[in-house]
C-alpha atoms as a PDB file:
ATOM      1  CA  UNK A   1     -11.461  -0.013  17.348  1.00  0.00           C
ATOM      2  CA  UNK A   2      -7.991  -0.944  18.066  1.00  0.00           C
ATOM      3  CA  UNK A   3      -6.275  -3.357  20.328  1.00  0.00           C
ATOM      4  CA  UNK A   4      -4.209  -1.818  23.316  1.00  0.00           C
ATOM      5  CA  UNK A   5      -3.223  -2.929  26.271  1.00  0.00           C
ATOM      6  CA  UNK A   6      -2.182  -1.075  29.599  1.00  0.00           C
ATOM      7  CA  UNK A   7       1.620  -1.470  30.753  1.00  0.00           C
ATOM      8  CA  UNK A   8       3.701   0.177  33.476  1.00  0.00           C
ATOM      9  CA  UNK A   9       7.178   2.358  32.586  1.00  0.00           C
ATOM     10  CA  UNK A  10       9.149  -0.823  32.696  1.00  0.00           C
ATOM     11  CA  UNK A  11       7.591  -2.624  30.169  1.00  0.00           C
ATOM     12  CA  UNK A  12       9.839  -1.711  27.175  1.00  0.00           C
ATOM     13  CA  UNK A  13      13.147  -1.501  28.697  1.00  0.00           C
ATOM     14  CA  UNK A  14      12.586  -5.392  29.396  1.00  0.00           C
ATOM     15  CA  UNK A  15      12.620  -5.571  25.260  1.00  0.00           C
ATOM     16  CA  UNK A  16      15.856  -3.556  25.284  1.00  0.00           C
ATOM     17  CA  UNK A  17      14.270  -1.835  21.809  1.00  0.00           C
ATOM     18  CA  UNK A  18      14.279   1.760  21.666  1.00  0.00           C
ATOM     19  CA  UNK A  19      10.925   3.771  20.131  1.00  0.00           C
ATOM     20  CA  UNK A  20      11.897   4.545  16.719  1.00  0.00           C
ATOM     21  CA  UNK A  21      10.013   7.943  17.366  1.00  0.00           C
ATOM     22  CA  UNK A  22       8.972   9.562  20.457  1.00  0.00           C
ATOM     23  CA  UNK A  23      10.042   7.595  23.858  1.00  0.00           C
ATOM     24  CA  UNK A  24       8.502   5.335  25.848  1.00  0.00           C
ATOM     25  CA  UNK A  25       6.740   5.448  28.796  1.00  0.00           C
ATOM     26  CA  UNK A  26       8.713   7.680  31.973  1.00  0.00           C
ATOM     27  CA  UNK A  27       8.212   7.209  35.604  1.00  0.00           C
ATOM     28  CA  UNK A  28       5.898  10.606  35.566  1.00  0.00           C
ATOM     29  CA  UNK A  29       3.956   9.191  33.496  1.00  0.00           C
ATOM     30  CA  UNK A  30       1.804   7.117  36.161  1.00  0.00           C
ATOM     31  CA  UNK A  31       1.692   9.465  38.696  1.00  0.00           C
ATOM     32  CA  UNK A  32      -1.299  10.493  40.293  1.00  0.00           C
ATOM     33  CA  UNK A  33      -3.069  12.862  38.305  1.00  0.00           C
ATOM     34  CA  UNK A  34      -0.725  13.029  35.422  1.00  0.00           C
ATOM     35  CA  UNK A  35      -1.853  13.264  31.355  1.00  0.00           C
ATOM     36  CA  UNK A  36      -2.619   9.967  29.836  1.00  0.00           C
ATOM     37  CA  UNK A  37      -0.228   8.761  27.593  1.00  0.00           C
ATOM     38  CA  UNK A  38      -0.098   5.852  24.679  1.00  0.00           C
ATOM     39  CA  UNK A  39       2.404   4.625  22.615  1.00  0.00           C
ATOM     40  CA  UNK A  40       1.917   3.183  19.157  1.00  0.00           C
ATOM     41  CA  UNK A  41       2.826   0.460  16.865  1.00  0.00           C
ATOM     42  CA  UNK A  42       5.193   1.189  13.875  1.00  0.00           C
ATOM     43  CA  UNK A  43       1.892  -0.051  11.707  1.00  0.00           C
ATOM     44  CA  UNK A  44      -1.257   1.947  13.628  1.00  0.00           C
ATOM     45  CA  UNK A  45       1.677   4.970  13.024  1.00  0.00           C
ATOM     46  CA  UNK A  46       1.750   3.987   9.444  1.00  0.00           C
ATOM     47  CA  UNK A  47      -1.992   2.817   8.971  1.00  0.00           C
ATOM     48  CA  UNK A  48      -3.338   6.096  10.824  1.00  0.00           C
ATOM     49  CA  UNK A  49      -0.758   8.669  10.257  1.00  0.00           C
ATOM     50  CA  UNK A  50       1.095   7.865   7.332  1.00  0.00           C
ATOM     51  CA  UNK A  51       4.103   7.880   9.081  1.00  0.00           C
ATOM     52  CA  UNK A  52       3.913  11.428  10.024  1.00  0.00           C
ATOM     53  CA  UNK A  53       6.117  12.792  12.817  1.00  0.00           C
ATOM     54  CA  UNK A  54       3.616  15.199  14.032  1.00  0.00           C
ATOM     55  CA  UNK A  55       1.549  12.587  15.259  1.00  0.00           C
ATOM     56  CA  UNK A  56       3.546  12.657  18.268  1.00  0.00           C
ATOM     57  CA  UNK A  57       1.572  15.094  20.606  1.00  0.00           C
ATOM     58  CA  UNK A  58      -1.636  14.369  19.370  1.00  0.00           C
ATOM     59  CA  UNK A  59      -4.231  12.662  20.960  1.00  0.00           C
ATOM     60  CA  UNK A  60      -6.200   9.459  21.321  1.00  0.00           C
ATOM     61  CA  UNK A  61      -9.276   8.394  22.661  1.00  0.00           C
ATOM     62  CA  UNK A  62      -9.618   5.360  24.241  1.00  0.00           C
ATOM     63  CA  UNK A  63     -11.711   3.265  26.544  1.00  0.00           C
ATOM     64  CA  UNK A  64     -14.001   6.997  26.262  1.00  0.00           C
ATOM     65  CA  UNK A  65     -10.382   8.815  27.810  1.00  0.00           C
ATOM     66  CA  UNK A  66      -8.258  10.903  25.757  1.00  0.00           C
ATOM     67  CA  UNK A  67      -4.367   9.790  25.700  1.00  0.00           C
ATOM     68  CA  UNK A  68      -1.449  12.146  23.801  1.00  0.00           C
ATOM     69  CA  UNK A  69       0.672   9.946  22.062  1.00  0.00           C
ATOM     70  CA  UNK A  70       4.606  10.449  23.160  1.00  0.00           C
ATOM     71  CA  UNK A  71       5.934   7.542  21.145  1.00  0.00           C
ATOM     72  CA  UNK A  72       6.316   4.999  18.113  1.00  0.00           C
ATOM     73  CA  UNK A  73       7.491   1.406  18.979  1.00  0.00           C
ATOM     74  CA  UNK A  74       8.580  -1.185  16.119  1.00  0.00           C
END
């Protein structure tokens, strides 16, 4: 178990910090029908995937739905 939370695409930008892998979440992202999507923390990256670039595009499961992860946030 992890925590998460849900946000919208504007949720970052209000930080002004950039993903230090990846990208955040897009406008697309929320439309109807489209692929989850997650971002994670610099430390689950670290904890879970040693850091590894490829775990961009891999996926998630959470709250029992799968989610590809398209970023790393500090």
């Amino acid at each position: 178990m992890v925590p998460a939370a849900f946000v919208t695409g504007d949720f970052f930008p209000v930080f002004a910090v950039p993903p230090i892998r990846g990208r955040g979440f897009t406008a697309a992202d929320a439309a109807p029908g489209a692929p989850r999507t997650v971002v994670v923390s610099d430390a689950f990256w670290a904890r879970r995937f040693n850091r590894d670039d490829a775990a961009l595009g891999k996926t998630l499961r959470l709250d029992g739905s799968t989610h590809t992860i398209v970023g790393v946030m500090p």
